[in-house]
PDB file of N, CA and C in Angstrom:
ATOM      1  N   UNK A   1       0.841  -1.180   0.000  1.00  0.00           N
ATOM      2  CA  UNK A   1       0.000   0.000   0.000  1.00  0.00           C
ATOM      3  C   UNK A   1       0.881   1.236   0.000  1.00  0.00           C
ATOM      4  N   UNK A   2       0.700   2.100  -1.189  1.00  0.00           N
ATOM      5  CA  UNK A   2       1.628   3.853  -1.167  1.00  0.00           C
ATOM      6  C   UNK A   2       1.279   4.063  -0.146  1.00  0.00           C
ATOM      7  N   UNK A   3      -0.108   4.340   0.637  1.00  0.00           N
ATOM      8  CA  UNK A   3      -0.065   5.100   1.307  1.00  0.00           C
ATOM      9  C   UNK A   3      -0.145   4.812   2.687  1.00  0.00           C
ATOM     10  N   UNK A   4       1.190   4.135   3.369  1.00  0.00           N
ATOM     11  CA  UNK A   4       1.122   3.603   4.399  1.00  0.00           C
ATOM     12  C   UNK A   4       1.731   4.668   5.712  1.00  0.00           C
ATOM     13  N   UNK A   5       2.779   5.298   4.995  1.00  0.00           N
ATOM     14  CA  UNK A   5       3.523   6.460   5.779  1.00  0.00           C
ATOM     15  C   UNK A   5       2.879   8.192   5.270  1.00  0.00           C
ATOM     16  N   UNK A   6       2.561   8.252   4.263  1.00  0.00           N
ATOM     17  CA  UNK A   6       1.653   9.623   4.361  1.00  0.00           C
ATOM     18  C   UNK A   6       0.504  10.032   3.612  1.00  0.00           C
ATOM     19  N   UNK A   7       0.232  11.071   4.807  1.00  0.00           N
ATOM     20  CA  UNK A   7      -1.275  10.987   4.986  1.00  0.00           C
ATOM     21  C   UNK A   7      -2.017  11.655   3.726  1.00  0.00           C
ATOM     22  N   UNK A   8      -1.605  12.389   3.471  1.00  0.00           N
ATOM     23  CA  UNK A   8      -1.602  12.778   1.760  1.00  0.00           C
ATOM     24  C   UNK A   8      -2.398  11.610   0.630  1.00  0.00           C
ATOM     25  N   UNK A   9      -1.556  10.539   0.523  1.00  0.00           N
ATOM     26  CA  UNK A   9      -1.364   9.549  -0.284  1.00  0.00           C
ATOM     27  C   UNK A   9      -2.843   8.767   0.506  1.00  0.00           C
ATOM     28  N   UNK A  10      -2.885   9.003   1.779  1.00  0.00           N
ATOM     29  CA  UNK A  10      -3.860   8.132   2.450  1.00  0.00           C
ATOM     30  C   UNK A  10      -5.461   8.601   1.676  1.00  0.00           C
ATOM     31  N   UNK A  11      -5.210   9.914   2.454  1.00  0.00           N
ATOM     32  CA  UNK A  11      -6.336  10.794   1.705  1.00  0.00           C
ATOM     33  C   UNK A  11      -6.942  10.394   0.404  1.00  0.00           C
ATOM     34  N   UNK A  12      -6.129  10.466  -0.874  1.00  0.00           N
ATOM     35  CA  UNK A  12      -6.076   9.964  -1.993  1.00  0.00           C
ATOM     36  C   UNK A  12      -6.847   8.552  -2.473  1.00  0.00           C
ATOM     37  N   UNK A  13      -6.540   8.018  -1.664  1.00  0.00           N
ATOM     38  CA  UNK A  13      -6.812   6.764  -1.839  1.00  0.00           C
ATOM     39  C   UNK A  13      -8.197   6.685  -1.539  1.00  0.00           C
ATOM     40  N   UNK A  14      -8.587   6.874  -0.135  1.00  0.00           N
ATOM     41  CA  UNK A  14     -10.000   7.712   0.162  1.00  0.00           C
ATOM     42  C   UNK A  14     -10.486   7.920  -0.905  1.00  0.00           C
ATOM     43  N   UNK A  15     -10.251   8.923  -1.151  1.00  0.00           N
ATOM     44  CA  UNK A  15     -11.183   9.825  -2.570  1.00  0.00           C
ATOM     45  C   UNK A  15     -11.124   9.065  -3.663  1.00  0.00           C
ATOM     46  N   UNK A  16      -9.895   8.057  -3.849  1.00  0.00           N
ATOM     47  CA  UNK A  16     -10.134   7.604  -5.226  1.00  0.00           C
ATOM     48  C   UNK A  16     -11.121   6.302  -5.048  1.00  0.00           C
ATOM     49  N   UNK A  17     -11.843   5.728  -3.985  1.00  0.00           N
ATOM     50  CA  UNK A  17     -12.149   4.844  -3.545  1.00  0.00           C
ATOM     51  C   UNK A  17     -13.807   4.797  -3.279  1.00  0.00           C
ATOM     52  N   UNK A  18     -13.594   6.194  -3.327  1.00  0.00           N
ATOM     53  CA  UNK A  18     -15.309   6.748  -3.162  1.00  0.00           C
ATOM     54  C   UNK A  18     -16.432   6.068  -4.021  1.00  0.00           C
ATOM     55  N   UNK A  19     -15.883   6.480  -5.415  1.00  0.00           N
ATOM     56  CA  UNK A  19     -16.769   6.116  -6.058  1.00  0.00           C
ATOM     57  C   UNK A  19     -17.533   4.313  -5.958  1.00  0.00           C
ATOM     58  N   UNK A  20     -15.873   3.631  -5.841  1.00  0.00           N
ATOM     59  CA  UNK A  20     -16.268   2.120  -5.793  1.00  0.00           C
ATOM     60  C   UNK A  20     -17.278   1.720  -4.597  1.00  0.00           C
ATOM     61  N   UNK A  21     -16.529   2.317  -3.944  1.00  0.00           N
ATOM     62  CA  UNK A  21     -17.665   2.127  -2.449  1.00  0.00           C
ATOM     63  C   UNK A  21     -19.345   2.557  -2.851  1.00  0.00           C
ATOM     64  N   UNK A  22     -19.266   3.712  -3.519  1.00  0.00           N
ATOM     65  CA  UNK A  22     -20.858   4.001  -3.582  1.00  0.00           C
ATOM     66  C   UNK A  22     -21.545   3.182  -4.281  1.00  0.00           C
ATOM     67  N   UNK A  23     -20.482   2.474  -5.225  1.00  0.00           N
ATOM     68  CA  UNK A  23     -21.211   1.605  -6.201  1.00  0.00           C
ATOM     69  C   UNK A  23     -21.522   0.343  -5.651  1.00  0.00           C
ATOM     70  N   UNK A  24     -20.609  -0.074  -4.924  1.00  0.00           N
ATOM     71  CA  UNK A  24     -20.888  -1.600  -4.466  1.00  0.00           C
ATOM     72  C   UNK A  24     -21.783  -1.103  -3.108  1.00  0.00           C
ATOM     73  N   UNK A  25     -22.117  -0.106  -2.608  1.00  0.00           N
ATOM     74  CA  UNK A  25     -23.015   0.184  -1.434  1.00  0.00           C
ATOM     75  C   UNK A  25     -24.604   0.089  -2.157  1.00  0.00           C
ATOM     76  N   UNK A  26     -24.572   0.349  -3.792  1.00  0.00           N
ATOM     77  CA  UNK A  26     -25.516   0.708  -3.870  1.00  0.00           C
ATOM     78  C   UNK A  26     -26.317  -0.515  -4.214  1.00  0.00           C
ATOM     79  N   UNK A  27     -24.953  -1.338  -5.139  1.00  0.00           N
ATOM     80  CA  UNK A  27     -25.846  -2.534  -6.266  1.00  0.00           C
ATOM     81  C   UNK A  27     -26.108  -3.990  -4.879  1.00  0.00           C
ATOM     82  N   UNK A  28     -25.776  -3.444  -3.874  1.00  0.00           N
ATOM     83  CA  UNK A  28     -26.208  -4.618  -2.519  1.00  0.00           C
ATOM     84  C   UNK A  28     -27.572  -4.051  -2.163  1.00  0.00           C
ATOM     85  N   UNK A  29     -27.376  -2.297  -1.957  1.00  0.00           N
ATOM     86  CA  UNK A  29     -29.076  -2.124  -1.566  1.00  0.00           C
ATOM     87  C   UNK A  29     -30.309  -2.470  -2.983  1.00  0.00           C
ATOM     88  N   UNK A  30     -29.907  -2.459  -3.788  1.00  0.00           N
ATOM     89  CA  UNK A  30     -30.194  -3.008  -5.187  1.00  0.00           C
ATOM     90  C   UNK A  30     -30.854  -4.480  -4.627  1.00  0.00           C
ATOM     91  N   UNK A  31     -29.905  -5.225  -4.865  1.00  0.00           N
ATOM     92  CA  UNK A  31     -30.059  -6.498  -4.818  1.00  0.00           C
ATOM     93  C   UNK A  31     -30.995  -6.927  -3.644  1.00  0.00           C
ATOM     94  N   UNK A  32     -30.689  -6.254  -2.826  1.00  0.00           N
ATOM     95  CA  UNK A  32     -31.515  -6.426  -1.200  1.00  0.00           C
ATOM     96  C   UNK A  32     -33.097  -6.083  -1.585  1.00  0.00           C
ATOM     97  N   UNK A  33     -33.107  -4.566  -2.080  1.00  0.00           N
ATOM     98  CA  UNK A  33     -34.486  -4.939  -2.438  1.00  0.00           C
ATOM     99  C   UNK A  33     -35.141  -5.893  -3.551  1.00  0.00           C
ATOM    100  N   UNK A  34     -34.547  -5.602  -4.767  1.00  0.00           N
ATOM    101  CA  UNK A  34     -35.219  -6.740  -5.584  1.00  0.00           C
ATOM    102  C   UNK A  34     -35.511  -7.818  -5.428  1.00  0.00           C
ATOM    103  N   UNK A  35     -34.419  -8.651  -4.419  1.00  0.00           N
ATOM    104  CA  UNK A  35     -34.774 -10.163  -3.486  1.00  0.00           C
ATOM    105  C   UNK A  35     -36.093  -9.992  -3.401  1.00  0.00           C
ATOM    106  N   UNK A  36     -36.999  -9.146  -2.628  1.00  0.00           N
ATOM    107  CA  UNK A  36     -38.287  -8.667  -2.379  1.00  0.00           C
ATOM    108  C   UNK A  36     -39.496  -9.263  -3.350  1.00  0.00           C
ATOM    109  N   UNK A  37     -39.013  -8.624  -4.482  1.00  0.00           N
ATOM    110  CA  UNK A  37     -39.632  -8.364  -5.584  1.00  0.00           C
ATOM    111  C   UNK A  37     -39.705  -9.879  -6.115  1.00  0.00           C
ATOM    112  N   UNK A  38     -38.354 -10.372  -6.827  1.00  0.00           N
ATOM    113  CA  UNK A  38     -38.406 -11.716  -6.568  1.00  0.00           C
ATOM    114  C   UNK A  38     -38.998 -12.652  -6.234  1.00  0.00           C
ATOM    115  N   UNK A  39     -38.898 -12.664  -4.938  1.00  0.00           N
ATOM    116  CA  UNK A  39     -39.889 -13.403  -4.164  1.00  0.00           C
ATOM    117  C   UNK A  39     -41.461 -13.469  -4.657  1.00  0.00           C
ATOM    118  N   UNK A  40     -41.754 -12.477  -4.566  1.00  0.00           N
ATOM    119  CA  UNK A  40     -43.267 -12.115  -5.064  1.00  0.00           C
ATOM    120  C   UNK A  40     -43.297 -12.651  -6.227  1.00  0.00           C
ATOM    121  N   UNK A  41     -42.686 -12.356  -7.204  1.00  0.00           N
ATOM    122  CA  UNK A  41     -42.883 -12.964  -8.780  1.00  0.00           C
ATOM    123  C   UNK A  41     -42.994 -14.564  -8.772  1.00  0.00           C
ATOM    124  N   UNK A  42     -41.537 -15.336  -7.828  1.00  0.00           N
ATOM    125  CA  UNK A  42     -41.615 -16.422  -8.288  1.00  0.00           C
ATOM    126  C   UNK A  42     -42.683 -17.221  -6.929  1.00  0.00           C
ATOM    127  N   UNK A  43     -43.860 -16.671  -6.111  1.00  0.00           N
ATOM    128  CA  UNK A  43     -44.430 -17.193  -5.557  1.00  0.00           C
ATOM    129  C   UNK A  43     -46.051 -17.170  -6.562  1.00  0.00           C
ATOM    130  N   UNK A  44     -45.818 -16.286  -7.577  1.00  0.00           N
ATOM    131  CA  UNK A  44     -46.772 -15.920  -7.908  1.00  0.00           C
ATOM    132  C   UNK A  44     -46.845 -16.824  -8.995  1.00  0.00           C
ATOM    133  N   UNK A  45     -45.574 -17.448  -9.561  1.00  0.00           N
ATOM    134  CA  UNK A  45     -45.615 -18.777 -10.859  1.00  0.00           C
ATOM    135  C   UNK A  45     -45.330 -19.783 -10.316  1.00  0.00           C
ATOM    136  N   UNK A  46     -45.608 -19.908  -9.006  1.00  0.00           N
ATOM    137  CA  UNK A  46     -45.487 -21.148  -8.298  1.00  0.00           C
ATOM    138  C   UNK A  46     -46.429 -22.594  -8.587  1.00  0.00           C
ATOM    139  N   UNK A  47     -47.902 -21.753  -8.673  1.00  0.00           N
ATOM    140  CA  UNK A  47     -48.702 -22.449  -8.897  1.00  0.00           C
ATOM    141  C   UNK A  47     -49.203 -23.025  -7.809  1.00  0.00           C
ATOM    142  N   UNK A  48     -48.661 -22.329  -6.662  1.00  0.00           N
ATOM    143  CA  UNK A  48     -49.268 -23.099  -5.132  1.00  0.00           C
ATOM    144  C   UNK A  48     -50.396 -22.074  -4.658  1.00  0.00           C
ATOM    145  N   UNK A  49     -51.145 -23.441  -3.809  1.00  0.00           N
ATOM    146  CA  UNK A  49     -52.433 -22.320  -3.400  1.00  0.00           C
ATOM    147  C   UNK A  49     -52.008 -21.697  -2.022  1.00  0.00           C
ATOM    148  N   UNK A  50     -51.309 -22.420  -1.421  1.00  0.00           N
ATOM    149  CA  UNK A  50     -51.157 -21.603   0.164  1.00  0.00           C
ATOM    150  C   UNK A  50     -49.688 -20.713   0.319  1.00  0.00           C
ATOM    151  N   UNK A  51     -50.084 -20.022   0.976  1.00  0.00           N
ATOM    152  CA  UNK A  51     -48.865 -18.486   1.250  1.00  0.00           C
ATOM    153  C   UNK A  51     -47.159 -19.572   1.505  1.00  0.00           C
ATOM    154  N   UNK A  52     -47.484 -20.660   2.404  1.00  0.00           N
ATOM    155  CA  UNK A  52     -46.280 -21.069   3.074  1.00  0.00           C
ATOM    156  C   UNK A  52     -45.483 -21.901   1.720  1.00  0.00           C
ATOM    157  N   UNK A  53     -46.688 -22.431   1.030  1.00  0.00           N
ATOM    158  CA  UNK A  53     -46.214 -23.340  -0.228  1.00  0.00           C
ATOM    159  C   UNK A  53     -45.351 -22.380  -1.529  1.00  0.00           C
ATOM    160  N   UNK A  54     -45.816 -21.258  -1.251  1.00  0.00           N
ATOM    161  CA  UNK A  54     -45.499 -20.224  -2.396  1.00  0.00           C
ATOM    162  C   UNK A  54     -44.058 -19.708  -2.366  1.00  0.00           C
ATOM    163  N   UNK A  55     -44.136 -19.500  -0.476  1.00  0.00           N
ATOM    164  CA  UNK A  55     -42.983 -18.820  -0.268  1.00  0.00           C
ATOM    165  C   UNK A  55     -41.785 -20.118  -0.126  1.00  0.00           C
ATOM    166  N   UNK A  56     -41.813 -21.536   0.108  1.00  0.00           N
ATOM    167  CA  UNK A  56     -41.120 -22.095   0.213  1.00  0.00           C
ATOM    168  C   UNK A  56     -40.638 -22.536  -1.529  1.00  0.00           C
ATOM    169  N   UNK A  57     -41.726 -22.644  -2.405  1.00  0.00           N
ATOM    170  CA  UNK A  57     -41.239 -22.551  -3.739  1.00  0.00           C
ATOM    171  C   UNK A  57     -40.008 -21.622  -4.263  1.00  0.00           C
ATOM    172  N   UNK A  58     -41.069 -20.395  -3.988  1.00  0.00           N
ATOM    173  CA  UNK A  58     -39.918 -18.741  -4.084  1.00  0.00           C
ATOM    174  C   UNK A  58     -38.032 -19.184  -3.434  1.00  0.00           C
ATOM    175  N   UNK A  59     -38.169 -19.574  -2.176  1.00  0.00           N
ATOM    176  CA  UNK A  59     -37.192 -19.268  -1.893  1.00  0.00           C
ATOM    177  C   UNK A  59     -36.104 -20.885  -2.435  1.00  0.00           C
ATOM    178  N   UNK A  60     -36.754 -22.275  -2.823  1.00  0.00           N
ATOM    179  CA  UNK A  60     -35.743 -23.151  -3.593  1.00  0.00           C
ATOM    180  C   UNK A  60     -35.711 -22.916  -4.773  1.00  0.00           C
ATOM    181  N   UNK A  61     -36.285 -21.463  -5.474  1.00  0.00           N
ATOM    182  CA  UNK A  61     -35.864 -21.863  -7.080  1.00  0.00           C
ATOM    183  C   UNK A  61     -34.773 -21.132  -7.155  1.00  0.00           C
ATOM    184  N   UNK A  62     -34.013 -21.654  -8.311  1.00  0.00           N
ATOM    185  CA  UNK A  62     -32.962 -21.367  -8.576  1.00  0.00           C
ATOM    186  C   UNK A  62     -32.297 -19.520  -8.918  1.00  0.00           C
ATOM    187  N   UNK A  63     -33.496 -18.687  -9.413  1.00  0.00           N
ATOM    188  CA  UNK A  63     -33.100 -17.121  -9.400  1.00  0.00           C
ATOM    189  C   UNK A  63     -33.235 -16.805  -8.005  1.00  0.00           C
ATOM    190  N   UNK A  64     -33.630 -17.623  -6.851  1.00  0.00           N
ATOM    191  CA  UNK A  64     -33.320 -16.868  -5.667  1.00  0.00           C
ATOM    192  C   UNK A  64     -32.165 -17.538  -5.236  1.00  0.00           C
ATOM    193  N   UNK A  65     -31.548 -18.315  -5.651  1.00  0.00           N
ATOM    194  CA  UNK A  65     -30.365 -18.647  -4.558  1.00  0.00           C
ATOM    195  C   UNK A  65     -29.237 -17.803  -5.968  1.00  0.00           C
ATOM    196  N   UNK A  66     -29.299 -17.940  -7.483  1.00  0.00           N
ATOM    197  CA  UNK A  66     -28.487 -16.556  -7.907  1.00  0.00           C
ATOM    198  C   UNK A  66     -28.268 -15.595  -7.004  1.00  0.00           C
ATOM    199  N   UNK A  67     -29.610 -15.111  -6.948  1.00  0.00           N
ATOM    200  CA  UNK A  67     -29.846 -13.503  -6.542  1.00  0.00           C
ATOM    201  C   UNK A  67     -28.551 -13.554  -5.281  1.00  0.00           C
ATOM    202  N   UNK A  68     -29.054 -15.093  -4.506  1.00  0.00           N
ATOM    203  CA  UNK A  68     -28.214 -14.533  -3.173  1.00  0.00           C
ATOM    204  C   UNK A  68     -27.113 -14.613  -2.689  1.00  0.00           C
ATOM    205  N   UNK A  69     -26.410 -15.772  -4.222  1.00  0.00           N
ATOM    206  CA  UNK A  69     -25.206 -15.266  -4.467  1.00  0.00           C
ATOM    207  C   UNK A  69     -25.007 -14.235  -5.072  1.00  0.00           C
ATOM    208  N   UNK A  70     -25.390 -13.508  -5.697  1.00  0.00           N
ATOM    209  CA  UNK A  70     -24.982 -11.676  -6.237  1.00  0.00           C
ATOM    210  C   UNK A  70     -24.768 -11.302  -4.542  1.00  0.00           C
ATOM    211  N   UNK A  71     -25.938 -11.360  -3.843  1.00  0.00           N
ATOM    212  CA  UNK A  71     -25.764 -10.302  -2.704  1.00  0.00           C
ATOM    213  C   UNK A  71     -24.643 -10.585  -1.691  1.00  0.00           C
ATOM    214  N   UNK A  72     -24.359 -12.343  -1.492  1.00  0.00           N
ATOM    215  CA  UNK A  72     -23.094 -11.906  -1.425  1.00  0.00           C
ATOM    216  C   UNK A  72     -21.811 -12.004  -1.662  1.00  0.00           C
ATOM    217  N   UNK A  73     -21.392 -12.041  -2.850  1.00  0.00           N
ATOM    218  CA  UNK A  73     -20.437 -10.916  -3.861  1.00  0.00           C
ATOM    219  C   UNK A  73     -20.762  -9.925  -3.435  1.00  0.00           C
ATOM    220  N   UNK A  74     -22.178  -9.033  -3.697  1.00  0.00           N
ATOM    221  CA  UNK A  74     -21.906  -7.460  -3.455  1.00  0.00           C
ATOM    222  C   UNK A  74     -21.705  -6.881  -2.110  1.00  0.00           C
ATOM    223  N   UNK A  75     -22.280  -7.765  -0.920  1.00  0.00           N
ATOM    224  CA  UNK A  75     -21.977  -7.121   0.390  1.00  0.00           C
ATOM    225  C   UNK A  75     -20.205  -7.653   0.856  1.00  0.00           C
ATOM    226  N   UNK A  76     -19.294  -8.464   0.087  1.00  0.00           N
ATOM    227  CA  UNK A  76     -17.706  -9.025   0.030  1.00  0.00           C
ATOM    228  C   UNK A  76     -17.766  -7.818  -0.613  1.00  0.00           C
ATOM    229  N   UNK A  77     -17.933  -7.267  -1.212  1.00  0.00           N
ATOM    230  CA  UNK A  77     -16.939  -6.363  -2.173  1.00  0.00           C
ATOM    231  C   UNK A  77     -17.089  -4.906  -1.646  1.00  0.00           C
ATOM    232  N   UNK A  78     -18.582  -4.897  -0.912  1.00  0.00           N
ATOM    233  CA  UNK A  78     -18.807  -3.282   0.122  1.00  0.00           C
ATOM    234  C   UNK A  78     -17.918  -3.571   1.140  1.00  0.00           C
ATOM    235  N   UNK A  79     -17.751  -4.477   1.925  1.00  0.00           N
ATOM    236  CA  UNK A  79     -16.978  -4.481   3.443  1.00  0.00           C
ATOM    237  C   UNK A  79     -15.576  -4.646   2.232  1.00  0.00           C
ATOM    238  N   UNK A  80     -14.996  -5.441   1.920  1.00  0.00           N
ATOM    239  CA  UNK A  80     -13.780  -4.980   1.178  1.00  0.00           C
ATOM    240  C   UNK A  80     -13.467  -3.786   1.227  1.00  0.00           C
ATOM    241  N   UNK A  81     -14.189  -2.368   0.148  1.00  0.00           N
ATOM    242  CA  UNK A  81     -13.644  -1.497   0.227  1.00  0.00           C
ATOM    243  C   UNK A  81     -14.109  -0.904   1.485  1.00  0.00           C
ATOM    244  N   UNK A  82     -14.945  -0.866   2.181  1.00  0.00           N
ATOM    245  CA  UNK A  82     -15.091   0.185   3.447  1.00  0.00           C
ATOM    246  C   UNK A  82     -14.164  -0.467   4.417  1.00  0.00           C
ATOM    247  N   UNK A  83     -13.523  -1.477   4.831  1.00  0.00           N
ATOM    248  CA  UNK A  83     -12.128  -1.235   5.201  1.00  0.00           C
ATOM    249  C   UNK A  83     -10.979  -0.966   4.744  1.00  0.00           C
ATOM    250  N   UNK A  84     -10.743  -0.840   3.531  1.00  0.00           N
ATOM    251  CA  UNK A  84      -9.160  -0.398   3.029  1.00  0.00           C
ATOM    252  C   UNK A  84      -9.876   1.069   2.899  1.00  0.00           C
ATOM    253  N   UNK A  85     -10.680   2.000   3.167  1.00  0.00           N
ATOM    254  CA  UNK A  85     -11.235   3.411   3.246  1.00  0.00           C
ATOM    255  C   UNK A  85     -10.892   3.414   4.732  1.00  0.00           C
ATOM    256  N   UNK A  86     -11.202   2.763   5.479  1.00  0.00           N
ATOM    257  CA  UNK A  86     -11.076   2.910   7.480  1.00  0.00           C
ATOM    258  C   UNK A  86      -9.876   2.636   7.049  1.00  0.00           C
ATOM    259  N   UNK A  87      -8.466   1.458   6.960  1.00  0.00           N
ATOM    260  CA  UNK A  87      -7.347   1.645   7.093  1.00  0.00           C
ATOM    261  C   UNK A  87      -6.734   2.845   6.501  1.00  0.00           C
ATOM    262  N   UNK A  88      -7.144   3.388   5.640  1.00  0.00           N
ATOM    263  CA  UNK A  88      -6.602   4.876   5.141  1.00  0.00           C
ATOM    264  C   UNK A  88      -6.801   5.486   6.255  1.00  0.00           C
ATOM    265  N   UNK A  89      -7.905   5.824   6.451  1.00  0.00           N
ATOM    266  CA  UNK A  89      -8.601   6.907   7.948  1.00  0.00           C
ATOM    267  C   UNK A  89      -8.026   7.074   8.534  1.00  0.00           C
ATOM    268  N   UNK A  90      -7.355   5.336   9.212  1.00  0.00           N
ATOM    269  CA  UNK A  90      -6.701   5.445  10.188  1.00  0.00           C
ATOM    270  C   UNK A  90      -5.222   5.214  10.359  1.00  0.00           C
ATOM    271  N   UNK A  91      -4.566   5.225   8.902  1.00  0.00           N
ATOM    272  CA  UNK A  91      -2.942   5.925   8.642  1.00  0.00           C
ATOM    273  C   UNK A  91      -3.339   7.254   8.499  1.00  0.00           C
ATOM    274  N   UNK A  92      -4.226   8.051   8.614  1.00  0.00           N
ATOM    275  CA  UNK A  92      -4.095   9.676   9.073  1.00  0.00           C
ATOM    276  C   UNK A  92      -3.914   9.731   9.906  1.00  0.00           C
ATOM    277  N   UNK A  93      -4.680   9.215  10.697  1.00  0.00           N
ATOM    278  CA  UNK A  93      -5.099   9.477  12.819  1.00  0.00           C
ATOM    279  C   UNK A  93      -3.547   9.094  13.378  1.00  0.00           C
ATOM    280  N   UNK A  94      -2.952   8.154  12.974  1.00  0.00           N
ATOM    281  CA  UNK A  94      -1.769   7.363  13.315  1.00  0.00           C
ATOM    282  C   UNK A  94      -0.548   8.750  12.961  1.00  0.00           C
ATOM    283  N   UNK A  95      -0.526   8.915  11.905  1.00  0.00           N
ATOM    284  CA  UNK A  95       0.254  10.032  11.250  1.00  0.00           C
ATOM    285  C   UNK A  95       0.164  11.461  11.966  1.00  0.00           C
ATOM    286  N   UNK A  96      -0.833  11.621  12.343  1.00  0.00           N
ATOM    287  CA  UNK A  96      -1.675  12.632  13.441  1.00  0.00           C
ATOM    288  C   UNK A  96      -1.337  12.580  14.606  1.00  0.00           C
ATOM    289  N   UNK A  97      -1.130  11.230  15.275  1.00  0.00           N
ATOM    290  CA  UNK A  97      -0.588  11.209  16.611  1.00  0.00           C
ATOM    291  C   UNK A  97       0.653  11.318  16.616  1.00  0.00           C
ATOM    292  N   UNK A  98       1.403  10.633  15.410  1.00  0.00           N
ATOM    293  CA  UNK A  98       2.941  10.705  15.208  1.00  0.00           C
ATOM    294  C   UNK A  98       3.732  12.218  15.635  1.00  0.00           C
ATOM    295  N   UNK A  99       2.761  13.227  14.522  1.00  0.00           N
ATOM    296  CA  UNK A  99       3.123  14.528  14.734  1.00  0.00           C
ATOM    297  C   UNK A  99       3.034  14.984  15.639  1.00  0.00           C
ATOM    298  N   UNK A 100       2.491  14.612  16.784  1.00  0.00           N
ATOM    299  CA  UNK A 100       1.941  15.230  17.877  1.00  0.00           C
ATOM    300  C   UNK A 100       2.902  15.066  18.609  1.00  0.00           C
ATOM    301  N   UNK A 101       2.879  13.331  18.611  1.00  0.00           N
ATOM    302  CA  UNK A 101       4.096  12.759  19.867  1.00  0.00           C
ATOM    303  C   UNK A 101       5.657  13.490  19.545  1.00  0.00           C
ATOM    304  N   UNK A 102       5.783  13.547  18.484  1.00  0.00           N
ATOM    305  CA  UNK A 102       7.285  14.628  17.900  1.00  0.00           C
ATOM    306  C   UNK A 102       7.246  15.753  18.183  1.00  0.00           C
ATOM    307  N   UNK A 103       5.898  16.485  18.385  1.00  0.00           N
ATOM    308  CA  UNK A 103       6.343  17.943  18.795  1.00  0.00           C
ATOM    309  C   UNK A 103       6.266  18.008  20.566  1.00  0.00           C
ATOM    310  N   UNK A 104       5.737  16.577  20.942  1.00  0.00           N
ATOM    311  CA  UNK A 104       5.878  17.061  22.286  1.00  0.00           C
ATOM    312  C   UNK A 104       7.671  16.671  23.058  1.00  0.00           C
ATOM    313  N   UNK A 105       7.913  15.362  21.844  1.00  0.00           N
ATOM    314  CA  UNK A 105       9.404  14.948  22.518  1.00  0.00           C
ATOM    315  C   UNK A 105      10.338  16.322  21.922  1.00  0.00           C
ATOM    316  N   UNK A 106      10.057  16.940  20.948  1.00  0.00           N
ATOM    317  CA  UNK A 106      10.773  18.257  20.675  1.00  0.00           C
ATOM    318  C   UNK A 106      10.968  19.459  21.805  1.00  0.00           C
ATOM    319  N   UNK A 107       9.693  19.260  22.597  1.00  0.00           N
ATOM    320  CA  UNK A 107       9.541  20.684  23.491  1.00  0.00           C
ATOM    321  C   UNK A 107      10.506  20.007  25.209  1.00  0.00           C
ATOM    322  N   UNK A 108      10.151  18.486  25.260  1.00  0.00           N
ATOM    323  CA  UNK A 108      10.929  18.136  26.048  1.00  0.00           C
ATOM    324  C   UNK A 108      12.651  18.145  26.240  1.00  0.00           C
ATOM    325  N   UNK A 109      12.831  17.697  25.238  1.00  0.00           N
ATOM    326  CA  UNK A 109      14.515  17.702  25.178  1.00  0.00           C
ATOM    327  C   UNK A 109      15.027  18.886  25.083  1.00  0.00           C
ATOM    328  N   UNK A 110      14.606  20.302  24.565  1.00  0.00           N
ATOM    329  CA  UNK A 110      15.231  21.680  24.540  1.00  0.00           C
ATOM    330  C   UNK A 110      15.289  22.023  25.729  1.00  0.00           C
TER     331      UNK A 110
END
């Protein structure tokens, strides 16, 4: 990782990271709802008369266990980047205390 020693580079990474994050934040809330939707459709070509028969159809056919592998791929790939975004964060804070602890061993030793 560049940006392990400054905070600059940390920053950067942040920002360049944004976008991926919003995207994989979004196509999970995506997926999360359409599961929904899903459901409803394939209880509705089920061909069963009772609610429990419909929904147990819905949930062994095969576009719902897709779906729920997409969701998770997409919620692996949101926690992916929203921690290498927190380890940036927190080579600032670290870099932040660094400076701190140096200006206080500076004021000590004079």
């Amino acid at each position: 990782m560049s940006y392990e020693r400054d905070p600059h580079k940390a920053v950067d990474h942040i920002l360049s990271y944004r976008h991926l994050y919003a995207k994989a934040r979004a196509e999970r809330s995506y997926i999360e709802q359409f599961r929904k939707s899903l459901k409803a459709i394939l209880m509705k070509k089920s061909g069963e008369t009772t609610i429990g028969a419909q929904e147990r159809e819905a949930y062994a056919h095969p576009e719902m266990t897709q779906l729920l592998d997409g969701l998770r791929a997409a919620v692996e790939e949101e926690e992916r980047l929203k921690w290498e975004m927190t380890a940036a964060e927190l080579r600032v804070e670290i870099w932040r205390t660094e400076q701190a602890n140096n200006r206080v061993e500076g004021r000590v030793t004079l």
